[in-house]
N, C-alpha and C. Protein backbone atom coordinates (compact mmCIF):
# COMPACT_ATOMS: atom_id res chain seq x y z
N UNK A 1 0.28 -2.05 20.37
CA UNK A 1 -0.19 -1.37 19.18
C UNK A 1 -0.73 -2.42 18.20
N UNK A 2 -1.87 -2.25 17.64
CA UNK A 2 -2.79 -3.21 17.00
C UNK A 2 -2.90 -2.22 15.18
N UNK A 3 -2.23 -3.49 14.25
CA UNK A 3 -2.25 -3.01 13.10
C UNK A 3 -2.07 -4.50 12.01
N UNK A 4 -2.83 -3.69 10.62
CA UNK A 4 -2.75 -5.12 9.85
C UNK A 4 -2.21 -4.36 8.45
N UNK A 5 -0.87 -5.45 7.84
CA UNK A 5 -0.19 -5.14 6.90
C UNK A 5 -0.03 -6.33 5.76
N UNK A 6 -0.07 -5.19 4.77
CA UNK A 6 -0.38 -6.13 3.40
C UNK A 6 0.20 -5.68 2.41
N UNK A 7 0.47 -6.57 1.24
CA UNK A 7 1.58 -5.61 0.35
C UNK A 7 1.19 -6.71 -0.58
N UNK A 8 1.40 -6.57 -2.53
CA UNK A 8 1.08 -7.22 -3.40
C UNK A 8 0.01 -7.57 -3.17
N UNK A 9 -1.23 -7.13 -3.37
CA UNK A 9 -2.51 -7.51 -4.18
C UNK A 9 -2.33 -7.39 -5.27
N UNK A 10 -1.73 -6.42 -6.02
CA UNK A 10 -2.24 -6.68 -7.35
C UNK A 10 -3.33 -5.99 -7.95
N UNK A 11 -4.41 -5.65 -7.90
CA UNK A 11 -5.57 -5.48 -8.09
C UNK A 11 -5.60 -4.81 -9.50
N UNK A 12 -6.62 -5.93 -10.10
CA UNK A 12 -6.92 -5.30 -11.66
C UNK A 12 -5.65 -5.75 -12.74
N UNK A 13 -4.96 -7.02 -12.20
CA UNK A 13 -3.29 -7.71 -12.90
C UNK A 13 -4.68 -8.35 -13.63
N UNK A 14 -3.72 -8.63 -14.87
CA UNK A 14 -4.26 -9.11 -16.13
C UNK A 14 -4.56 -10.71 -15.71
N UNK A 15 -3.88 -11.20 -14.72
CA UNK A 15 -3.91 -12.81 -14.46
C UNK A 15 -3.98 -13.57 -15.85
N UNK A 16 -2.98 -13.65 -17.06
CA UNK A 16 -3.25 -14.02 -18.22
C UNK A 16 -3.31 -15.20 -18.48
N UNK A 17 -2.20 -15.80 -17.60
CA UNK A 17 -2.56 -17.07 -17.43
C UNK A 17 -3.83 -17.80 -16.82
N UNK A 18 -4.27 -17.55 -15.78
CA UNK A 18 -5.37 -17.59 -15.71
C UNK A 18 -6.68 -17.17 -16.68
N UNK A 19 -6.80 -16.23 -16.97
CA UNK A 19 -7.77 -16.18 -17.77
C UNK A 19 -7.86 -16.50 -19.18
N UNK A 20 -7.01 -17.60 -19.81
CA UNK A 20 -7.34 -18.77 -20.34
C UNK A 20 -7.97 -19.40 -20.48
N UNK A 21 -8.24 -20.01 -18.81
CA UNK A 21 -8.43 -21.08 -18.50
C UNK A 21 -10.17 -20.92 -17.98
N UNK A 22 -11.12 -21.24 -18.47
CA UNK A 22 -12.72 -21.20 -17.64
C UNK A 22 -12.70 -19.89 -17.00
N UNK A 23 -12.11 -18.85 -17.64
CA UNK A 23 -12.56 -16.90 -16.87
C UNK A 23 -11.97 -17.39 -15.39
N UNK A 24 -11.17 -17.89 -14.95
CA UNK A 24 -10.55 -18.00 -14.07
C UNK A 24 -9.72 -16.76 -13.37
N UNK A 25 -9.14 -15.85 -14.68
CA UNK A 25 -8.91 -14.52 -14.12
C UNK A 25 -10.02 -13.66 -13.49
N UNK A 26 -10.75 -13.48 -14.22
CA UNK A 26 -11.76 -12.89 -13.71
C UNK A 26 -12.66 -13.55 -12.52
N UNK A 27 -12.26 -14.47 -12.24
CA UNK A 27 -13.09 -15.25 -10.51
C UNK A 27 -11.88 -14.68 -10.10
N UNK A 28 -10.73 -14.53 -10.55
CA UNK A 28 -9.24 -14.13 -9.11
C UNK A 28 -9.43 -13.05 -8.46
N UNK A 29 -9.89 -11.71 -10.20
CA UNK A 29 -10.09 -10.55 -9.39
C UNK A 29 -11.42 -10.23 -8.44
N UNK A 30 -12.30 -10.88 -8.67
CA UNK A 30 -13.71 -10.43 -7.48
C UNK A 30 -12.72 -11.27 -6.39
N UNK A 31 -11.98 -12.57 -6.20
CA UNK A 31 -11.73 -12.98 -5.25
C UNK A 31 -11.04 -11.72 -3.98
N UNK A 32 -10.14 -10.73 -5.05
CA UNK A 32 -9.46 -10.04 -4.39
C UNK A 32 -10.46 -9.05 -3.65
N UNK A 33 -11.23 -8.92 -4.45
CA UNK A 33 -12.24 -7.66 -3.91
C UNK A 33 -12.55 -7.96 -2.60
N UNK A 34 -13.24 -9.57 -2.73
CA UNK A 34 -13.58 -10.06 -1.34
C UNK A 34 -12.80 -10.00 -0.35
N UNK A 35 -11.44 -10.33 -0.42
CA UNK A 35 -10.83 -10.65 0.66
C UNK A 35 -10.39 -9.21 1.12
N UNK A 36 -10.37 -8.10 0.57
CA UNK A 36 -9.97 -6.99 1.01
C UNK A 36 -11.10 -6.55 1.70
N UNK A 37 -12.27 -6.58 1.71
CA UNK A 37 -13.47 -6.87 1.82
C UNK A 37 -13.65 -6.94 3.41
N UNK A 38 -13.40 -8.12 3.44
CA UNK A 38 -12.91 -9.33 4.54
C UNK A 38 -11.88 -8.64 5.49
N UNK A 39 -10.95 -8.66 5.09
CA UNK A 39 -9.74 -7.75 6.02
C UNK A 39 -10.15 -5.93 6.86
N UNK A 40 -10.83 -5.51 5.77
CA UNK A 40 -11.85 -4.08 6.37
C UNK A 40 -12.89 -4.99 7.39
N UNK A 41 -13.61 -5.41 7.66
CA UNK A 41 -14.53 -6.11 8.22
C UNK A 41 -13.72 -6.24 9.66
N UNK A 42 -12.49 -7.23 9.64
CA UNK A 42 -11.99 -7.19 10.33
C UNK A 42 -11.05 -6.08 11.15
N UNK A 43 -11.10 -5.31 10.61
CA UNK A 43 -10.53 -4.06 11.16
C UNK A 43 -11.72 -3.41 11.91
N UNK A 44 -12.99 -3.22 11.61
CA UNK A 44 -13.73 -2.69 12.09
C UNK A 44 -14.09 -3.40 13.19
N UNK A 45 -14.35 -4.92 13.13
CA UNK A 45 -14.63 -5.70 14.57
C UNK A 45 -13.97 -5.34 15.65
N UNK A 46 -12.40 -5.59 14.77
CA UNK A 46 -11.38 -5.48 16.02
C UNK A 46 -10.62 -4.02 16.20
N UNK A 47 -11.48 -2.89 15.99
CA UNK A 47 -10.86 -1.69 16.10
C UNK A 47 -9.60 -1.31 15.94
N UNK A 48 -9.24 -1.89 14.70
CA UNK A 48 -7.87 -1.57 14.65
C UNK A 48 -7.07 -0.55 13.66
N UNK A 49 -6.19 -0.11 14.68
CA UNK A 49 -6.00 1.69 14.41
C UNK A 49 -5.51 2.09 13.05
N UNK A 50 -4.51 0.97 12.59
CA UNK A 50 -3.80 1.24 11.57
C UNK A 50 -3.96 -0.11 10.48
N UNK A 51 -3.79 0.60 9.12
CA UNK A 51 -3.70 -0.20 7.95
C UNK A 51 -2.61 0.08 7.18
N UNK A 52 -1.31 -0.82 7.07
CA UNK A 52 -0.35 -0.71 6.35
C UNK A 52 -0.35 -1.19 4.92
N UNK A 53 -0.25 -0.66 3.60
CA UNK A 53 -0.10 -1.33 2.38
C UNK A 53 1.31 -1.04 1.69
N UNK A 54 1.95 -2.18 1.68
CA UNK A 54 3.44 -1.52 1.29
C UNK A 54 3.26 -2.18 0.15
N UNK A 55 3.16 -1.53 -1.15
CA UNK A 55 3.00 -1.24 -2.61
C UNK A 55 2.61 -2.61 -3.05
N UNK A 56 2.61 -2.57 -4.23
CA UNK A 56 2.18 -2.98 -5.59
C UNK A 56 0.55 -3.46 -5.36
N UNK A 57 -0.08 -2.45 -4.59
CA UNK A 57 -1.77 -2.79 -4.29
C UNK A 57 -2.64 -2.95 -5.61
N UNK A 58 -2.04 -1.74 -6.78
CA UNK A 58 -3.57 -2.31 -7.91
C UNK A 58 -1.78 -2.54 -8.38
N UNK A 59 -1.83 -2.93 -10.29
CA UNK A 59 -1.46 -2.68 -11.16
C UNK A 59 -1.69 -1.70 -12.07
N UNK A 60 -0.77 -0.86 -12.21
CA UNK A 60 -0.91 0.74 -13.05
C UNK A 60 -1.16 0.56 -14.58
N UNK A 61 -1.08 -0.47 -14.52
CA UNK A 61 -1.49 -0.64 -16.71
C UNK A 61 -3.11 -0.57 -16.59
N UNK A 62 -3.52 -1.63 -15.69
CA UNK A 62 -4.48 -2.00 -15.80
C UNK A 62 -5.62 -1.64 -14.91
N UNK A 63 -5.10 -0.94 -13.87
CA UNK A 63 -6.12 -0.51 -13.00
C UNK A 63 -7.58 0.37 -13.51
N UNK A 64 -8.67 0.08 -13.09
CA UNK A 64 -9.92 1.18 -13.76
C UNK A 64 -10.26 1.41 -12.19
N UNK A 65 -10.67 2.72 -13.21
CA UNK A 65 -11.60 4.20 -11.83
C UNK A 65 -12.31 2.97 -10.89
N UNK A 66 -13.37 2.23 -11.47
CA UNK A 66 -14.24 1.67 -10.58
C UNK A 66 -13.65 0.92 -9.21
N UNK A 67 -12.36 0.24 -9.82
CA UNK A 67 -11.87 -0.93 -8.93
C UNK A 67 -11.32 0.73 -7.40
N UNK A 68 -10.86 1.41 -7.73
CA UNK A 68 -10.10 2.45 -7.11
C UNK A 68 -11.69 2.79 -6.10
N UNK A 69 -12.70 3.06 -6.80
CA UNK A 69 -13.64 3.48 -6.04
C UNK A 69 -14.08 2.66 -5.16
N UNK A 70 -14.10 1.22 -5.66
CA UNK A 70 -14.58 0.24 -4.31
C UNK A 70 -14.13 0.38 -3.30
N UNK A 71 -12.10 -0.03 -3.76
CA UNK A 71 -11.64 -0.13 -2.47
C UNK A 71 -11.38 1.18 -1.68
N UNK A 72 -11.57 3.05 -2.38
CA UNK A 72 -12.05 4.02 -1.28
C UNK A 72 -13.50 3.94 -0.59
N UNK A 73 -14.18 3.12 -1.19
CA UNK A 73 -15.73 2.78 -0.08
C UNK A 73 -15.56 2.53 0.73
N UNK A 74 -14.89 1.15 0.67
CA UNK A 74 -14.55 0.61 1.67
C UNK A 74 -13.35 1.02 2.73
N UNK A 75 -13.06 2.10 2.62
CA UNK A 75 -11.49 2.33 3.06
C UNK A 75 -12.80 3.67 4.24
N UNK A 76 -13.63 3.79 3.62
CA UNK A 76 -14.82 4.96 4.00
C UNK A 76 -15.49 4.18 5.10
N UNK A 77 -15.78 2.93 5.43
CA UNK A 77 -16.50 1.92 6.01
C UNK A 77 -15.16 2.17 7.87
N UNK A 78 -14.28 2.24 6.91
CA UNK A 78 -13.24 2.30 8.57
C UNK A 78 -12.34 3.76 9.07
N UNK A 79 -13.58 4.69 8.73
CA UNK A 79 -12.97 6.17 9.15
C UNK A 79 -11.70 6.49 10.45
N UNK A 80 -12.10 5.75 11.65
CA UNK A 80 -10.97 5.88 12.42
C UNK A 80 -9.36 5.13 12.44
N UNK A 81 -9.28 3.95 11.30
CA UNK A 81 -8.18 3.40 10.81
C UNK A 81 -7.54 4.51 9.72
N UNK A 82 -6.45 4.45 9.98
CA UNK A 82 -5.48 5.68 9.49
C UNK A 82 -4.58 4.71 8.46
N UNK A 83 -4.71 4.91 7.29
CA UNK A 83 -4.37 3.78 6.17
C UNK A 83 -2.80 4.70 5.68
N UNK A 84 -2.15 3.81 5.42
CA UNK A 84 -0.77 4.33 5.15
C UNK A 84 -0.43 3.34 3.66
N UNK A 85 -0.24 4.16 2.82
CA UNK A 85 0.49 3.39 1.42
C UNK A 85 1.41 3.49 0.92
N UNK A 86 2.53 2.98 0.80
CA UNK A 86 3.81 3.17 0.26
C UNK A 86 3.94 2.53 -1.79
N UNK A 87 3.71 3.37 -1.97
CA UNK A 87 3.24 2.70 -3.63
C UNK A 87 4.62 1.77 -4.01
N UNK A 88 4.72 0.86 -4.81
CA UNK A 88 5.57 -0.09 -5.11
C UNK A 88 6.12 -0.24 -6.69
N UNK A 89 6.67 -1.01 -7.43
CA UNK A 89 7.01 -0.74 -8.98
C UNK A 89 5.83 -1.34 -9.68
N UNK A 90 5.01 -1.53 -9.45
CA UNK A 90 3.61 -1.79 -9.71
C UNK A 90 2.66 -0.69 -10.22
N UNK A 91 2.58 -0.58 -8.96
CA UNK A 91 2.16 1.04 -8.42
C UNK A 91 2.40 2.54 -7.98
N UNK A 92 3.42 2.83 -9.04
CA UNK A 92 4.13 3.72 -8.81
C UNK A 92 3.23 5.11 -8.52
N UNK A 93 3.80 6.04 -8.04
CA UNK A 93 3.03 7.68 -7.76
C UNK A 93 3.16 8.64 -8.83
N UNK A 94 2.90 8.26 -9.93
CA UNK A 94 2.88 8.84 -11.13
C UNK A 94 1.92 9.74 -11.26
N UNK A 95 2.32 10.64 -11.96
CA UNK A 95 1.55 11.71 -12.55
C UNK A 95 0.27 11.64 -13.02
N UNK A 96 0.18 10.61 -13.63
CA UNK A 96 -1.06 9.48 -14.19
C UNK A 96 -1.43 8.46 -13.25
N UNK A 97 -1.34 8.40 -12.13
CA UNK A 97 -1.43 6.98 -11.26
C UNK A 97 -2.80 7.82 -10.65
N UNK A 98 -3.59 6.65 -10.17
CA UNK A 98 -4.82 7.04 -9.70
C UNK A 98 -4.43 7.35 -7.82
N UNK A 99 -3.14 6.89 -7.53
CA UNK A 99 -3.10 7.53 -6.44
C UNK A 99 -2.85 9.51 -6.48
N UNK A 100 -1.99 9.63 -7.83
CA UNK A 100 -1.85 10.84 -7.88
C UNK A 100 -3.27 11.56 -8.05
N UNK A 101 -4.21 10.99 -9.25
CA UNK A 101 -5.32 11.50 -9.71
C UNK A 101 -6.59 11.08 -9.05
N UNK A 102 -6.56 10.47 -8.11
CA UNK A 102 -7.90 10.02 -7.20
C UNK A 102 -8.04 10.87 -5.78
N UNK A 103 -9.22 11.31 -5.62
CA UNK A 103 -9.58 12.01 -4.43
C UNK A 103 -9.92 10.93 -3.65
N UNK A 104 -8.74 10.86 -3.08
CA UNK A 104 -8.72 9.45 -1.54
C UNK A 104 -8.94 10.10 -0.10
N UNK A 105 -9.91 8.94 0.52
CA UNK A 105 -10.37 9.56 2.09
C UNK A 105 -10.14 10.26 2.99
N UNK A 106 -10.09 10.86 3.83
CA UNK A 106 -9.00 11.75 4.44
C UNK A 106 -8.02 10.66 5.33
N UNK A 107 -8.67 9.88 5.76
CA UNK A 107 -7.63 8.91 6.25
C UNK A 107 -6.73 8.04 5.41
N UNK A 108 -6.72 8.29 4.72
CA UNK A 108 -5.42 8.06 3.35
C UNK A 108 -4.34 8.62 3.23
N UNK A 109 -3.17 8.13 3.88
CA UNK A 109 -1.73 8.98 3.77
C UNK A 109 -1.49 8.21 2.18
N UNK A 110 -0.34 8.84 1.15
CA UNK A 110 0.03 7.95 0.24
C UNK A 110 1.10 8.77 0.74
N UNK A 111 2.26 7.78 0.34
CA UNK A 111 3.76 8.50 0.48
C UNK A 111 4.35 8.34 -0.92
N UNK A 112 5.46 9.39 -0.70
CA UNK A 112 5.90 9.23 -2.68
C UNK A 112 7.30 8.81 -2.35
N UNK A 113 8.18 9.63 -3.09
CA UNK A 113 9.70 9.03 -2.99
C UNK A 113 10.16 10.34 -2.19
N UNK A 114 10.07 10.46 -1.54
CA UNK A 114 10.71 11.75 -0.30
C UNK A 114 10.56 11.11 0.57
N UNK A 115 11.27 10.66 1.85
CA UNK A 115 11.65 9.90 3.21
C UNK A 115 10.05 11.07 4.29
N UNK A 116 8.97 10.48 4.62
CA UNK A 116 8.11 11.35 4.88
C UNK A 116 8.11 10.34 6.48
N UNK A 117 7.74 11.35 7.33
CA UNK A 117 7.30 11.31 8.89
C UNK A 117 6.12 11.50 9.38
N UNK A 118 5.08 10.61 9.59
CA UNK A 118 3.79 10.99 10.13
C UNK A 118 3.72 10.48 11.35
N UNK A 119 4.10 11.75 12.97
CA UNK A 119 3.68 11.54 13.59
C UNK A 119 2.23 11.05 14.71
N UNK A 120 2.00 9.98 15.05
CA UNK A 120 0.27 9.55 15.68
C UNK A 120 0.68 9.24 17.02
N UNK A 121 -0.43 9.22 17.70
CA UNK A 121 -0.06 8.80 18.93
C UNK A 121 0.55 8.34 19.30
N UNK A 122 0.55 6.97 18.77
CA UNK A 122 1.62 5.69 19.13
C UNK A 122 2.25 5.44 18.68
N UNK A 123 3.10 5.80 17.88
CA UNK A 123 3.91 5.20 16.91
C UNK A 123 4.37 6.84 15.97
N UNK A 124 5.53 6.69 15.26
CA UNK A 124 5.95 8.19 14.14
C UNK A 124 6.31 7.01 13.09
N UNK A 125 5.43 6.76 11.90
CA UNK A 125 5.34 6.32 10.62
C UNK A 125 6.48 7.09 9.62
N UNK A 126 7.38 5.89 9.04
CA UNK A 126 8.17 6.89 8.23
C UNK A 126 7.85 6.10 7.04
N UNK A 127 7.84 6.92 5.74
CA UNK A 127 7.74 6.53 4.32
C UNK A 127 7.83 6.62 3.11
N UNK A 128 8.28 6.03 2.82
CA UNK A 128 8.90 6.20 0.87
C UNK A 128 8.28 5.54 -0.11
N UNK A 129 8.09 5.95 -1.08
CA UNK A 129 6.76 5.20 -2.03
C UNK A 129 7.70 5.18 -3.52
N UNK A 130 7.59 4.50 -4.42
CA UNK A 130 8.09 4.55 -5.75
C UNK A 130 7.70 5.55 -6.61
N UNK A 131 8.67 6.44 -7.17
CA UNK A 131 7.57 7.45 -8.30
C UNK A 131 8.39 6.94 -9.56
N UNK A 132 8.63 5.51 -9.70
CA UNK A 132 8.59 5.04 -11.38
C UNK A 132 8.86 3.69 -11.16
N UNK A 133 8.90 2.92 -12.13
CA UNK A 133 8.62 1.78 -12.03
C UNK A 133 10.15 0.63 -11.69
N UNK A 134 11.33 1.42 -11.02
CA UNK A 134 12.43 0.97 -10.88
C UNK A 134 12.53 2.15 -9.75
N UNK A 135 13.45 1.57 -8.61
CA UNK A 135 13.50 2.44 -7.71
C UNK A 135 14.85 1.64 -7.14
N UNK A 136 16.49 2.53 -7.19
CA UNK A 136 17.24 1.56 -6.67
C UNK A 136 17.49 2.67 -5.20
N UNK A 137 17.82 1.82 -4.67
CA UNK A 137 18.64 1.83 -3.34
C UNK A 137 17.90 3.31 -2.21
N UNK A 138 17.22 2.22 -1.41
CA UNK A 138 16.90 3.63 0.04
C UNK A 138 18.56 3.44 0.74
N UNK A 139 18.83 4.46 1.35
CA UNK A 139 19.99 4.22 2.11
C UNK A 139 19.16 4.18 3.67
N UNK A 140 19.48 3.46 3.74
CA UNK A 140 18.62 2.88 5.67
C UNK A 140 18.93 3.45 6.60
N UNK A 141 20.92 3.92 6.65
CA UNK A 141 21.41 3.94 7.28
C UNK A 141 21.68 5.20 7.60
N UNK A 142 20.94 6.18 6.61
CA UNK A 142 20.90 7.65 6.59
C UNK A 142 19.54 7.82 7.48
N UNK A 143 18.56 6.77 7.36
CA UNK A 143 16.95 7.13 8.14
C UNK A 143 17.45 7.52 9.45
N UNK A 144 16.91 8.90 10.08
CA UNK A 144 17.27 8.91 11.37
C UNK A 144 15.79 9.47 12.08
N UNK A 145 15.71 7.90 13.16
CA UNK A 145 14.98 8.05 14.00
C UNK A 145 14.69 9.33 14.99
N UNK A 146 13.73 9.93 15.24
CA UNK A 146 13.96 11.08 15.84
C UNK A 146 13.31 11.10 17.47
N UNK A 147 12.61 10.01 17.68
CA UNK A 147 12.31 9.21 19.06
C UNK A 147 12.33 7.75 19.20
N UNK A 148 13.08 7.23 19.96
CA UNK A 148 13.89 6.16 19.92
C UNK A 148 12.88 5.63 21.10
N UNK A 149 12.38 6.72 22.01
CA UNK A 149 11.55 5.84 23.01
C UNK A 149 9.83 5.51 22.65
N UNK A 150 9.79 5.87 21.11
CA UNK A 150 8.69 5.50 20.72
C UNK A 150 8.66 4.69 19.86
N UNK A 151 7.31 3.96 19.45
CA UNK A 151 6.97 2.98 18.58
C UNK A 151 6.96 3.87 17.05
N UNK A 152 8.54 3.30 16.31
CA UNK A 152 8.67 3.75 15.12
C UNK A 152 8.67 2.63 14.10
N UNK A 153 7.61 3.14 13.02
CA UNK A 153 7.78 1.68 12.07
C UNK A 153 7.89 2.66 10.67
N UNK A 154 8.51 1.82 9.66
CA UNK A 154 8.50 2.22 8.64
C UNK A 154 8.49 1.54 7.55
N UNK A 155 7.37 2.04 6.36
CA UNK A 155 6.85 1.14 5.33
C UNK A 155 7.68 1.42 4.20
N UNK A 156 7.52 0.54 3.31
CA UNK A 156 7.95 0.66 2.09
C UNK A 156 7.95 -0.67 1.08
N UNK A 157 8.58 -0.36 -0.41
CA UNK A 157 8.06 -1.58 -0.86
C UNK A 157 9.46 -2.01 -1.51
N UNK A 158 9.82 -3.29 -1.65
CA UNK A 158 11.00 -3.64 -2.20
C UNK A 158 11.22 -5.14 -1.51
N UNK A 159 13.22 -5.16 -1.85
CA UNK A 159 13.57 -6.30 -1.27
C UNK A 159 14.85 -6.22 -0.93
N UNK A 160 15.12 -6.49 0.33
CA UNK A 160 16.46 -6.36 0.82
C UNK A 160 17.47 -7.24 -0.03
N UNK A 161 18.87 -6.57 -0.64
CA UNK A 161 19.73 -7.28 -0.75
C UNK A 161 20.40 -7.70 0.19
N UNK A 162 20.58 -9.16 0.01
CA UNK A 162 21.86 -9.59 1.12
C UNK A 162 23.19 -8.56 0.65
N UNK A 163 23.37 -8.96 2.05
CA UNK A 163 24.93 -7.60 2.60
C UNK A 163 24.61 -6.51 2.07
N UNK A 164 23.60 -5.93 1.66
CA UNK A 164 23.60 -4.91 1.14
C UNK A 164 22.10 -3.53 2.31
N UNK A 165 22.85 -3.06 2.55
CA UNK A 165 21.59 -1.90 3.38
C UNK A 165 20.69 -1.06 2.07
N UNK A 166 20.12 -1.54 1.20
CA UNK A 166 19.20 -1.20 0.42
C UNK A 166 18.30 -1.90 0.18
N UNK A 167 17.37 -0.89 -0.33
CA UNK A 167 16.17 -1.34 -1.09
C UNK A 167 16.05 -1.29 -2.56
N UNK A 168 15.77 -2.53 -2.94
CA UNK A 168 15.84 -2.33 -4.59
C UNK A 168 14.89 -3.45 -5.35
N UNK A 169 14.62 -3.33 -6.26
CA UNK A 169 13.48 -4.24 -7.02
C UNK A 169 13.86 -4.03 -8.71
């Protein structure tokens, strides 16, 4: 199974420190444009089925319509890649979030905070997305696999505590 996963871009972060310095923020964010850019490109060469983004992809203070529209162009450029997003404390699934309020591709799953199952050929995608900007504890140990002889992956955004079976940020 052929797939490419990415998590923290950022997109549309104030970079304040940077942009101080010689508009240095503003060269970071076209940088980002590019390289996402770059990574679609490569999906299309190498036909590859799936695109994982496990959260904090734009920043929700700062994100604008336009930046949202590029990267659905481009998300339009790779119709048979099946894009999966797990929004992050960044990017939460807010009421106001442009994932809530943006008409995204049809190949655009977004997942919110409900434990969601998207069965595909190869693989049954499971996923939980942030709906605010603090999200404590997935219990892991409650996820129950429902084919064990298939390729099951599951996204999300956070950070494991040691000894601890959660997710939290």
């Amino acid at each position: 199974m052929k797939f490419i996963h990415i998590a923290d871009m950022h997109f549309d972060t104030s970079f304040t420190n940077l942009s101080s310095k010689n508009n240095f923020g503003k060269m970071r964010r076209l940088e980002q444009r590019e390289i996402l850019k770059k990574i679609i490109q490569y999906i299309q060469e190498n036909k590859i089925p799936y695109l994982f983004i496990s959260g904090d992809f734009y920043e929700h203070e700062y994100i604008k319509k336009s930046t949202i529209e590029y990267i659905n162009n481009l998300f339009q450029e790779i119709p048979q890649t099946q894009i999966f997003i797990a929004p992050g404390n960044h990017d939460p699934y807010l009421k106001n979030s442009m994932y809530y309020n943006f008409e995204w591709n049809d190949n655009v799953k977004i997942f919110t905070s409900k434990m969601e199952k998207v069965t595909m050929p190869e693989a049954d995608i499971y996923g939980i997305g942030f709906e605010d900007f603090y999200h404590s504890g997935i219990e892991l140990e409650n996820i129950i696999i429902e084919d064990k002889n298939k390729v099951n992956i599951f996204i999300t955004h956070g950070s494991m505590n040691a000894g601890e079976s959660r997710v939290a940020i």
